[in-house]
C-alpha atoms as a PDB file:
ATOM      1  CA  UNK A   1      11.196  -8.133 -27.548  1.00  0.00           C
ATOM      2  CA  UNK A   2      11.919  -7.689 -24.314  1.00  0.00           C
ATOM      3  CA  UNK A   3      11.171  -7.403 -20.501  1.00  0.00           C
ATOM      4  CA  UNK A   4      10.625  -3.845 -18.709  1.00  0.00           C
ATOM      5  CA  UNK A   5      10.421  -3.598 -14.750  1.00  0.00           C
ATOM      6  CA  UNK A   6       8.682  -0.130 -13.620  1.00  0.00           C
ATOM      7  CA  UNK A   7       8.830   1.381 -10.649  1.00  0.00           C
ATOM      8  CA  UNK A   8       5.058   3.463 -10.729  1.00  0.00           C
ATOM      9  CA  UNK A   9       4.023   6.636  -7.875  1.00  0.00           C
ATOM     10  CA  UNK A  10       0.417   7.625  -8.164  1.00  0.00           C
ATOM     11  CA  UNK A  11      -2.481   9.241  -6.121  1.00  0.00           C
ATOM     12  CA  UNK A  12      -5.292   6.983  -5.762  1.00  0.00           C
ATOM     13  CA  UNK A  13      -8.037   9.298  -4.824  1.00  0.00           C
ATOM     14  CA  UNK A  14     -10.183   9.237  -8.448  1.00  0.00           C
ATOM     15  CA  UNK A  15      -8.823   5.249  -8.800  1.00  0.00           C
ATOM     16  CA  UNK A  16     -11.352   2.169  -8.255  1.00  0.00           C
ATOM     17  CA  UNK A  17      -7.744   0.701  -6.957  1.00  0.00           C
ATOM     18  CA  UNK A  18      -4.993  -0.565  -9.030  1.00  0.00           C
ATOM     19  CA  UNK A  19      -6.382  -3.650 -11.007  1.00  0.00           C
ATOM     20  CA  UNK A  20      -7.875  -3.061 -14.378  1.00  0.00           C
ATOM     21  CA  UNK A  21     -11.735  -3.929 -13.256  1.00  0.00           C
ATOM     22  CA  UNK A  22     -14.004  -6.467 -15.955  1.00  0.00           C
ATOM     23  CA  UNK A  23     -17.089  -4.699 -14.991  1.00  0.00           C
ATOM     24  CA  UNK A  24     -18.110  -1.454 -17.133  1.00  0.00           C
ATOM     25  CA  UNK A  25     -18.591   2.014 -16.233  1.00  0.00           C
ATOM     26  CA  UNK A  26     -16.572   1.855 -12.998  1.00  0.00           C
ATOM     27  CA  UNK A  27     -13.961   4.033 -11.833  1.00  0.00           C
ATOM     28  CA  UNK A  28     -10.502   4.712 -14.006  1.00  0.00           C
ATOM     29  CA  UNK A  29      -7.902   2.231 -12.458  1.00  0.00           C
ATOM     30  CA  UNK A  30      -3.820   2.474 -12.852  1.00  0.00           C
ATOM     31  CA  UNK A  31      -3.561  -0.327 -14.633  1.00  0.00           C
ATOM     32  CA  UNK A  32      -5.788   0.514 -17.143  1.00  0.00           C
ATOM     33  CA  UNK A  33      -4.740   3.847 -17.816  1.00  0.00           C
ATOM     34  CA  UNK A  34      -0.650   2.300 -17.652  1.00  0.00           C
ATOM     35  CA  UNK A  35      -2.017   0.230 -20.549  1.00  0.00           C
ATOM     36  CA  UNK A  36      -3.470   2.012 -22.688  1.00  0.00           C
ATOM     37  CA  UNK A  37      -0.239   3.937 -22.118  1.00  0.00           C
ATOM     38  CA  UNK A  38       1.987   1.116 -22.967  1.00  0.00           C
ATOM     39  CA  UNK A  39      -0.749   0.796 -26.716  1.00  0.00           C
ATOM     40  CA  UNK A  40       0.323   3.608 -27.873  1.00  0.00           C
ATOM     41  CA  UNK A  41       3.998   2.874 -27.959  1.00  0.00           C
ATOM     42  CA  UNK A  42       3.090  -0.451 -29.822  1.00  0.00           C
ATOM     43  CA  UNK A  43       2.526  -2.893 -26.531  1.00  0.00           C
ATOM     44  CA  UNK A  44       0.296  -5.610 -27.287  1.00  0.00           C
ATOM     45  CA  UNK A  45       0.142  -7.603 -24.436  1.00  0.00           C
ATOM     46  CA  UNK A  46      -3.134  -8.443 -22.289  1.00  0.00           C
ATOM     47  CA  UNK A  47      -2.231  -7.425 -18.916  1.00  0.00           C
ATOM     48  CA  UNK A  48       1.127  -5.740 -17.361  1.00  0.00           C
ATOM     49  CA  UNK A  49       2.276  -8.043 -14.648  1.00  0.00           C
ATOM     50  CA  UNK A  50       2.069  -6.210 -10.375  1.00  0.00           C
ATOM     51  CA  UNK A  51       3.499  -6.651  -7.486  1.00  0.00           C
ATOM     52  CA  UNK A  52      -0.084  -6.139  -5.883  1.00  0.00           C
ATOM     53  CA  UNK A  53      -3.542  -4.592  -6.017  1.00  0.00           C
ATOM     54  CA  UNK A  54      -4.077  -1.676  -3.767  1.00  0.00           C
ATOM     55  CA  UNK A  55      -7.678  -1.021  -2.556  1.00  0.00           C
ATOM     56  CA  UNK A  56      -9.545   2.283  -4.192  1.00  0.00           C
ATOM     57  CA  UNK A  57      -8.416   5.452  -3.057  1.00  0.00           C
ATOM     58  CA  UNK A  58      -4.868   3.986  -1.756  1.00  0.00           C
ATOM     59  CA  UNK A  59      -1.579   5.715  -3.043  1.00  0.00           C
ATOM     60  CA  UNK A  60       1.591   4.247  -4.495  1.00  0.00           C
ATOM     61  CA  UNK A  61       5.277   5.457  -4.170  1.00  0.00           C
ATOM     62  CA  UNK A  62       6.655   2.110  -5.497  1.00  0.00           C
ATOM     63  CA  UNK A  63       4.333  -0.340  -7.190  1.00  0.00           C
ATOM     64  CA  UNK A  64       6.139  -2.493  -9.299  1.00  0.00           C
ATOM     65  CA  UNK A  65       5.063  -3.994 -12.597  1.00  0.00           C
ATOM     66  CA  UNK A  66       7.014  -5.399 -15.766  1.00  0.00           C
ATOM     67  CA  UNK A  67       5.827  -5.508 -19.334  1.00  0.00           C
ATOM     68  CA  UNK A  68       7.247  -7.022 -22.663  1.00  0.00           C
ATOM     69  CA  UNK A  69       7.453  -4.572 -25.473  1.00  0.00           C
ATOM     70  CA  UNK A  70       9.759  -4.094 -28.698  1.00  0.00           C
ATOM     71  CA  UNK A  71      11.180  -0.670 -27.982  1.00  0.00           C
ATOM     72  CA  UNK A  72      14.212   0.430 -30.097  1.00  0.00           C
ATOM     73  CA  UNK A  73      15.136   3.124 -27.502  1.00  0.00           C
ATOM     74  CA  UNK A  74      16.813   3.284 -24.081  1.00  0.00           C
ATOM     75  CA  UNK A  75      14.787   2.781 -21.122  1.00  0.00           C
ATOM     76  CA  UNK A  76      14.895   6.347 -20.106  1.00  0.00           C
ATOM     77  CA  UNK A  77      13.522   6.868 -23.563  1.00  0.00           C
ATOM     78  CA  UNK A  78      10.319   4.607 -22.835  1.00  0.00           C
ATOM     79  CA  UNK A  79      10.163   6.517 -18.972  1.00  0.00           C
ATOM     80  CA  UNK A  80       9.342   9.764 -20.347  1.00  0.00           C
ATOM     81  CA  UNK A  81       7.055   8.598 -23.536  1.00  0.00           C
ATOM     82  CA  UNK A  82       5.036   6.523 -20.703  1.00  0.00           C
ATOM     83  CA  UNK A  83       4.578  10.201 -18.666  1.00  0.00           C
ATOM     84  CA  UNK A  84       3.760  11.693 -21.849  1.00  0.00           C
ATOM     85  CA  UNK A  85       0.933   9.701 -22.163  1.00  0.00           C
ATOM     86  CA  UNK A  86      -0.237   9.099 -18.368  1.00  0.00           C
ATOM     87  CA  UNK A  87      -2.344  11.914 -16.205  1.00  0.00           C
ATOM     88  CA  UNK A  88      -0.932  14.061 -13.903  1.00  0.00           C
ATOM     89  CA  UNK A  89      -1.872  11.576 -11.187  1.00  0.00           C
ATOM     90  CA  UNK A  90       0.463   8.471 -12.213  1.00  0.00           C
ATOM     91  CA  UNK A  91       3.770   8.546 -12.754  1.00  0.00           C
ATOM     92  CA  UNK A  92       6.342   6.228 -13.782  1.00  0.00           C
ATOM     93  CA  UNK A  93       9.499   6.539 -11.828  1.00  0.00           C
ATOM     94  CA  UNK A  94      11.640   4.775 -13.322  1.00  0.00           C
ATOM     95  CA  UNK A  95      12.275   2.174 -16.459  1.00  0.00           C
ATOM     96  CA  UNK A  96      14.875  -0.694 -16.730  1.00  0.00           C
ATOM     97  CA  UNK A  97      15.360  -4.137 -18.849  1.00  0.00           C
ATOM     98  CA  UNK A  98      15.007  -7.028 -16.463  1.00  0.00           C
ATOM     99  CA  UNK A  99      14.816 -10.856 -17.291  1.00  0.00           C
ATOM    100  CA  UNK A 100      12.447 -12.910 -19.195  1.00  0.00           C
ATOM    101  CA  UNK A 101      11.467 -14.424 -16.197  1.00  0.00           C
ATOM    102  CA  UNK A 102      10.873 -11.572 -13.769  1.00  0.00           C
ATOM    103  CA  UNK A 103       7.665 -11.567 -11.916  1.00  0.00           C
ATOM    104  CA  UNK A 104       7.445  -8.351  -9.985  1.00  0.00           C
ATOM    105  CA  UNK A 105       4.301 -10.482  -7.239  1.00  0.00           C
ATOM    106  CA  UNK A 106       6.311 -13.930  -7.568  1.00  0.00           C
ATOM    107  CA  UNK A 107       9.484 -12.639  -6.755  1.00  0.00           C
ATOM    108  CA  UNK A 108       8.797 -10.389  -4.170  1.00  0.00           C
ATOM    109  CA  UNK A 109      10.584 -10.869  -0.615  1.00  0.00           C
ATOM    110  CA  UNK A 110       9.243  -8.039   0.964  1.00  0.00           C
ATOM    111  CA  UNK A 111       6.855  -4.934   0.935  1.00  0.00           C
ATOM    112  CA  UNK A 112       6.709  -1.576   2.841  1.00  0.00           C
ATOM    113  CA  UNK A 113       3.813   0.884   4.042  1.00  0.00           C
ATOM    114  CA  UNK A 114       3.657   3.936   5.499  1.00  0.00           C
ATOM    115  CA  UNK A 115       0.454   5.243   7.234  1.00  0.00           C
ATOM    116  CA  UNK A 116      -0.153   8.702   7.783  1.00  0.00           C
ATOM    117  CA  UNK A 117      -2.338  10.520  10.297  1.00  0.00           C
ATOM    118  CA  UNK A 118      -3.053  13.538  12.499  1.00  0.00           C
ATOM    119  CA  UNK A 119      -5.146  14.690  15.554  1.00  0.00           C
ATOM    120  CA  UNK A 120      -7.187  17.639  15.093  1.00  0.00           C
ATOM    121  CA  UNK A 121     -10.600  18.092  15.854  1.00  0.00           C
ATOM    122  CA  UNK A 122     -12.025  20.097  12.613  1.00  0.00           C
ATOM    123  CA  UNK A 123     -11.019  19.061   9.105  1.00  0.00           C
ATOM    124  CA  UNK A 124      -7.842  20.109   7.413  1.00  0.00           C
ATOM    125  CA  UNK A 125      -8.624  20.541   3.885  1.00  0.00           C
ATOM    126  CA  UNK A 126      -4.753  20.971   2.712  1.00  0.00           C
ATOM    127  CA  UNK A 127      -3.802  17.373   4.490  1.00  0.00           C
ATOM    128  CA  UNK A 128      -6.680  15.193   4.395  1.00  0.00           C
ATOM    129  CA  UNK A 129      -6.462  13.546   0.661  1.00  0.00           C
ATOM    130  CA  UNK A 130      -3.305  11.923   1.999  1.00  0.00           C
ATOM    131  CA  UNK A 131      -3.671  11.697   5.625  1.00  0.00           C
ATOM    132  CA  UNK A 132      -6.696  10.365   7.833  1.00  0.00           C
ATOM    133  CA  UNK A 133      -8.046  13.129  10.888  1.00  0.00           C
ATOM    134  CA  UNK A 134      -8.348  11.373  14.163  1.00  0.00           C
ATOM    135  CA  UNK A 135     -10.158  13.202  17.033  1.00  0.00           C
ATOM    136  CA  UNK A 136      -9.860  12.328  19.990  1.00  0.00           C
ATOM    137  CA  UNK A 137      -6.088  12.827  20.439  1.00  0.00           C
ATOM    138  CA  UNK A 138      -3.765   9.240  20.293  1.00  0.00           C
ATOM    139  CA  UNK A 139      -1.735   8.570  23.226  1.00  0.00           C
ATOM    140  CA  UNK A 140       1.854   7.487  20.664  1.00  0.00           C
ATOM    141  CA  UNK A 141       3.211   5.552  23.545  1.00  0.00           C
ATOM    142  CA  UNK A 142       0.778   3.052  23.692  1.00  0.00           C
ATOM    143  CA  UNK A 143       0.703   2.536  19.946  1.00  0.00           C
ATOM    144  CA  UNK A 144       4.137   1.987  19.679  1.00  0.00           C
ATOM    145  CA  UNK A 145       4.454  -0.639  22.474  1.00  0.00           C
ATOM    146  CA  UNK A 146       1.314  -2.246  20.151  1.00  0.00           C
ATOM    147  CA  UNK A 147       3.627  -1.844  16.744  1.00  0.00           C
ATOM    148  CA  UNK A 148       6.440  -3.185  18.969  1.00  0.00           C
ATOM    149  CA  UNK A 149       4.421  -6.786  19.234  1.00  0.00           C
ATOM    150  CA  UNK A 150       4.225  -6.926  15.717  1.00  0.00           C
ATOM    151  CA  UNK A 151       7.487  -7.900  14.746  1.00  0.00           C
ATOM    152  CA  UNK A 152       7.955 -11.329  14.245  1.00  0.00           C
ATOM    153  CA  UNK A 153       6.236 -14.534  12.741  1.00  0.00           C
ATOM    154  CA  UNK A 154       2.031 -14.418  13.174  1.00  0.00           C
ATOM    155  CA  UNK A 155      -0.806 -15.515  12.433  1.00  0.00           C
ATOM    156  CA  UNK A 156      -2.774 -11.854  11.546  1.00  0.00           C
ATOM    157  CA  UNK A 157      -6.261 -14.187  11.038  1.00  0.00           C
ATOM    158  CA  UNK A 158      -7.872 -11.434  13.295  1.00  0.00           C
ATOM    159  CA  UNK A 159      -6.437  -8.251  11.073  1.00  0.00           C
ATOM    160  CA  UNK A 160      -7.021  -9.589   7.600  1.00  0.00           C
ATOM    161  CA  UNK A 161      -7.784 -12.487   4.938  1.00  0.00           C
ATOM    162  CA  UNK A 162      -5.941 -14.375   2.699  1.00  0.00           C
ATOM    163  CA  UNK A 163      -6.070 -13.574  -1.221  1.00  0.00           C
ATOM    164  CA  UNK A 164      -7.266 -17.621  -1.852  1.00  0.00           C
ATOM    165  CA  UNK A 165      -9.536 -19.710   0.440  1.00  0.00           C
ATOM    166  CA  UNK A 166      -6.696 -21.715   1.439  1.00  0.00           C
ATOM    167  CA  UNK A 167      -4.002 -19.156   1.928  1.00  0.00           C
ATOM    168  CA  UNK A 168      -2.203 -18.747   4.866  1.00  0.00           C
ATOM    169  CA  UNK A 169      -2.519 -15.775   7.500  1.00  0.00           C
ATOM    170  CA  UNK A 170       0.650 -16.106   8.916  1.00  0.00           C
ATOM    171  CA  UNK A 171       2.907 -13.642   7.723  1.00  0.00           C
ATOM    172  CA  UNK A 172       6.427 -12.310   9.137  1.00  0.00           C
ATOM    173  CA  UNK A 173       6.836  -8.893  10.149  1.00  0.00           C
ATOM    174  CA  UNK A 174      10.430  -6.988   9.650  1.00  0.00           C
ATOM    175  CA  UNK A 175       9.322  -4.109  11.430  1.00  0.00           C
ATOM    176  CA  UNK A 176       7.038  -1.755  12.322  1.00  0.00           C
ATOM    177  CA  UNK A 177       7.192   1.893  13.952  1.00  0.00           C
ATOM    178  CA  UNK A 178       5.262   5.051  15.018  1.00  0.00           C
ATOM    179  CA  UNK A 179       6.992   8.280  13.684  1.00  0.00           C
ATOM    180  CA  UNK A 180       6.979  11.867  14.068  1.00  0.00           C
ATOM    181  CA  UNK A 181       5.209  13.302  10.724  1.00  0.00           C
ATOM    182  CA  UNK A 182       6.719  16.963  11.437  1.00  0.00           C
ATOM    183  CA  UNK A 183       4.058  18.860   9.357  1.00  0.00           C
ATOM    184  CA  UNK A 184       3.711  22.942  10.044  1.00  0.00           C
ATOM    185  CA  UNK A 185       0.752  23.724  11.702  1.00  0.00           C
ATOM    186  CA  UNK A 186      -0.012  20.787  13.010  1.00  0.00           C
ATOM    187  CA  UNK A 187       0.749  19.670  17.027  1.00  0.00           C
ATOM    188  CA  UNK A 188       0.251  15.910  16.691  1.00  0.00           C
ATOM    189  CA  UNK A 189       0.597  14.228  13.336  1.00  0.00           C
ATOM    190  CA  UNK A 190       2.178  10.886  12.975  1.00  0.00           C
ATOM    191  CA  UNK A 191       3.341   7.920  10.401  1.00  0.00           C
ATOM    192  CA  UNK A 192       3.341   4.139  10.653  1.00  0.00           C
ATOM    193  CA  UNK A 193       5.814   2.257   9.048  1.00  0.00           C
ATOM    194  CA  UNK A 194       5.611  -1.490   8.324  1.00  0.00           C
ATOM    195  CA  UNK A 195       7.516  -4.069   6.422  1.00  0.00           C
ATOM    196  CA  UNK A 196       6.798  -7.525   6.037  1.00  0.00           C
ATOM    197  CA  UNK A 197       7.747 -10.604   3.835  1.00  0.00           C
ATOM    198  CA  UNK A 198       3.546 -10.599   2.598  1.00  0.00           C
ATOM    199  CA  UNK A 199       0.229  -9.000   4.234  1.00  0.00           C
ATOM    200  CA  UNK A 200      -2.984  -9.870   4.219  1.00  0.00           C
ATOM    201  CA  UNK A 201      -5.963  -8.187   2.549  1.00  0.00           C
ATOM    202  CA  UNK A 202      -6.784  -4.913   4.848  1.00  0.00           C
ATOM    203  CA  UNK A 203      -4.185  -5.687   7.123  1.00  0.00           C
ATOM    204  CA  UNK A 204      -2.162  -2.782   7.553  1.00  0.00           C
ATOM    205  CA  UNK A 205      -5.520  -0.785   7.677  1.00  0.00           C
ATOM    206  CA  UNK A 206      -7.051  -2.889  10.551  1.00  0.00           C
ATOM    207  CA  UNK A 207      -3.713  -2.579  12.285  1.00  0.00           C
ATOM    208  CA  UNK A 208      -3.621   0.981  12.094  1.00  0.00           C
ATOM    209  CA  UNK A 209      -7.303   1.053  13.340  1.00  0.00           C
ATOM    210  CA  UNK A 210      -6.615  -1.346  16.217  1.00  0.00           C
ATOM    211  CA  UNK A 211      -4.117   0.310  17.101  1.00  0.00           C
ATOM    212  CA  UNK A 212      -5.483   3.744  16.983  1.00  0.00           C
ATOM    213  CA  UNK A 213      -8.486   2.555  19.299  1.00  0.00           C
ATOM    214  CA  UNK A 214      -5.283   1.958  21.920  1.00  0.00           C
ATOM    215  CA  UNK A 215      -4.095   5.181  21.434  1.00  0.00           C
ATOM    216  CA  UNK A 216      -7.701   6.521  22.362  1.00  0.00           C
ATOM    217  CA  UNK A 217      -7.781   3.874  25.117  1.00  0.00           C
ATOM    218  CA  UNK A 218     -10.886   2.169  23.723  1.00  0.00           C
ATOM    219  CA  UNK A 219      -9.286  -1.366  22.541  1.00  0.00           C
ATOM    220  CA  UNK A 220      -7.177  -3.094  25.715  1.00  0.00           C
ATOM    221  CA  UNK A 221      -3.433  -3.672  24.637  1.00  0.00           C
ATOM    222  CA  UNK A 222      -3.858  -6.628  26.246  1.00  0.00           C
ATOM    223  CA  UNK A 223      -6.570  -7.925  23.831  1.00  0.00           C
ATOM    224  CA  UNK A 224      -4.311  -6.854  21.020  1.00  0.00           C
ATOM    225  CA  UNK A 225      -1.937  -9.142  22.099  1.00  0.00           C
ATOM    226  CA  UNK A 226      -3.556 -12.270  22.362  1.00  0.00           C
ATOM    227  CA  UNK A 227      -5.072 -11.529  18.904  1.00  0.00           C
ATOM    228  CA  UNK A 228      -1.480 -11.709  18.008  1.00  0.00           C
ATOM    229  CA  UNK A 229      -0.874 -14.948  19.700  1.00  0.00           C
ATOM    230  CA  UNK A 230      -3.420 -16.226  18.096  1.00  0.00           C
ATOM    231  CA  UNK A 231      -6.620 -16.560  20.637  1.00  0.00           C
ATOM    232  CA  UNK A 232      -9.977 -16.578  19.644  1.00  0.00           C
ATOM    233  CA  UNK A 233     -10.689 -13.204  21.038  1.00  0.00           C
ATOM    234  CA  UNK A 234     -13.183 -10.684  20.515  1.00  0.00           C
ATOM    235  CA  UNK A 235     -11.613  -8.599  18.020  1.00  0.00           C
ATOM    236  CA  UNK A 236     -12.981  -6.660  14.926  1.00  0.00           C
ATOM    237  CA  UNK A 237     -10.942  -3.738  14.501  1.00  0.00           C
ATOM    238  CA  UNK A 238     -12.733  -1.196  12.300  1.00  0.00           C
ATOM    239  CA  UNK A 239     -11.022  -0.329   8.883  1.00  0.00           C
ATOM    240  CA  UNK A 240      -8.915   2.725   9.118  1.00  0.00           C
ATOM    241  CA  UNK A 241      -9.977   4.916   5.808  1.00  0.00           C
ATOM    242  CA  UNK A 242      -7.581   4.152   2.683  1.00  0.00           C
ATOM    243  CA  UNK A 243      -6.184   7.618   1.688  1.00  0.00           C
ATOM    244  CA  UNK A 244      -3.799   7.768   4.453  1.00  0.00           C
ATOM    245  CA  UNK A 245      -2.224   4.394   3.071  1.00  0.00           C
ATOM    246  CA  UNK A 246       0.868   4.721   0.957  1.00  0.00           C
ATOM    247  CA  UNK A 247       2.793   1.346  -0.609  1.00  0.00           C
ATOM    248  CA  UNK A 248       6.417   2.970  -0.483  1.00  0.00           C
ATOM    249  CA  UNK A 249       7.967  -0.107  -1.797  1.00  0.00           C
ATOM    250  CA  UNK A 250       8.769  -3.807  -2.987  1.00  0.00           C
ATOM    251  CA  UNK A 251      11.435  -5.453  -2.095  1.00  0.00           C
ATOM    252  CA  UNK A 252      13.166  -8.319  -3.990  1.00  0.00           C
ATOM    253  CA  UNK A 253      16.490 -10.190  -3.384  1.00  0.00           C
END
């Protein structure tokens, strides 16, 4: 017996989110489908162990989750008969042996998300299932001097909630950025990019939204700010929709 860590890419669109749901006739979710995968090549486990849930219709480049299985094969082996027997929509990137002990949440020191959107005002059929349309058009500038207050130690109480009653919302940023999407036909399309050490739940999302109402000059900067700094202001950022929110990756030391 041993311990598998792997690295899993999927579209979330048809997903009720990541985490295998108890109630009945919801919505297929990754982690179901990844184990009844993982049954056919002999797994008997209860649940795979994740670095995190992602919300329904959100999209994974680099969820992480670790298994224990008897497999008499190399890892690249167990990679392709996972694909065999996922749907075109998840894939497992990539397979490796890892220790007894790892704990792909636990362990984690960091994760990454990118945000996609563009400006048009009528629908894009060919970008929207990844992307989210904004109309009117963002002013960039002022969204980036808003992602530029984000790095750092805060307390995001006004962005998101803890996972427990008693967690913390202070969380510690490594960066965050506006960027250039360069896609053809489109005049302004863009991508946010965030690390941090943990985030809350819906945080990147209300982040983006904030700081799309900037962009649009309907939300203040300044008001932004002092939500950062922690003041009881007058803040409830709408929640930007979840297909344009990718998990890219998980970082451990």
């Amino acid at each position: 017996m041993a311990r598998y860590q792997a690295i899993l890419a999927y579209d979330g669109t048809r997903f009720a989110g990541f985490q295998r749901q108890r109630r009945t006739n919801q919505l297929p979710t990754v982690q179901g489908l990844l184990e009844q995968a993982l049954q056919k090549l002999g797994w008997r486990g209860e649940r795979v162990l994740y670095a995190g849930r992602t919300d329904r219709g959100v999209h994974a480049f680099g969820q992480v989750v670790a298994f224990d299985l008897e497999w008499a094969h190399p890892p690249q082996a167990l990679q392709a008969a996972l694909n065999a027997h996922l749907p075109q929509d998840i894939a497992v990137r990539e397979v490796r042996e890892c220790l007894p002990t790892f704990h792909p949440r636990y362990q984690a020191v960091g994760r990454r998300y990118r945000y996609r959107l563009f400006c048009a005002e009528n629908r894009n059929p060919l970008l929207e299932r990844f992307a989210w349309r904004v109309w009117p058009e963002v002013e960039v500038e002022r969204m980036q001097t808003a992602a530029q207050q984000l790095v750092g130690k805060h307390d995001f109480a006004a962005f998101g909630s803890p996972l427990s009653e008693r967690g913390s919302t202070l969380r510690e940023v490594h960066f965050a950025r506006w960027r250039v999407w360069p896609e053809e036909g489109v005049v302004s399309a863009w991508q946010f990019e965030i690390q941090a050490n943990a985030f809350l739940y819906h945080m990147v999302r209300r982040l983006v939204a904030a700081m799309v109402a900037i962009g649009q000059d309907r939300l203040p900067l300044e008001l932004f700010q002092r939500a950062l700094q922690g003041e009881a202001v007058h803040l409830k950022p709408e929640l930007a929709p979840a297909h344009g929110l990718t998990l890219m990756e998980v970082l451990y030391s």
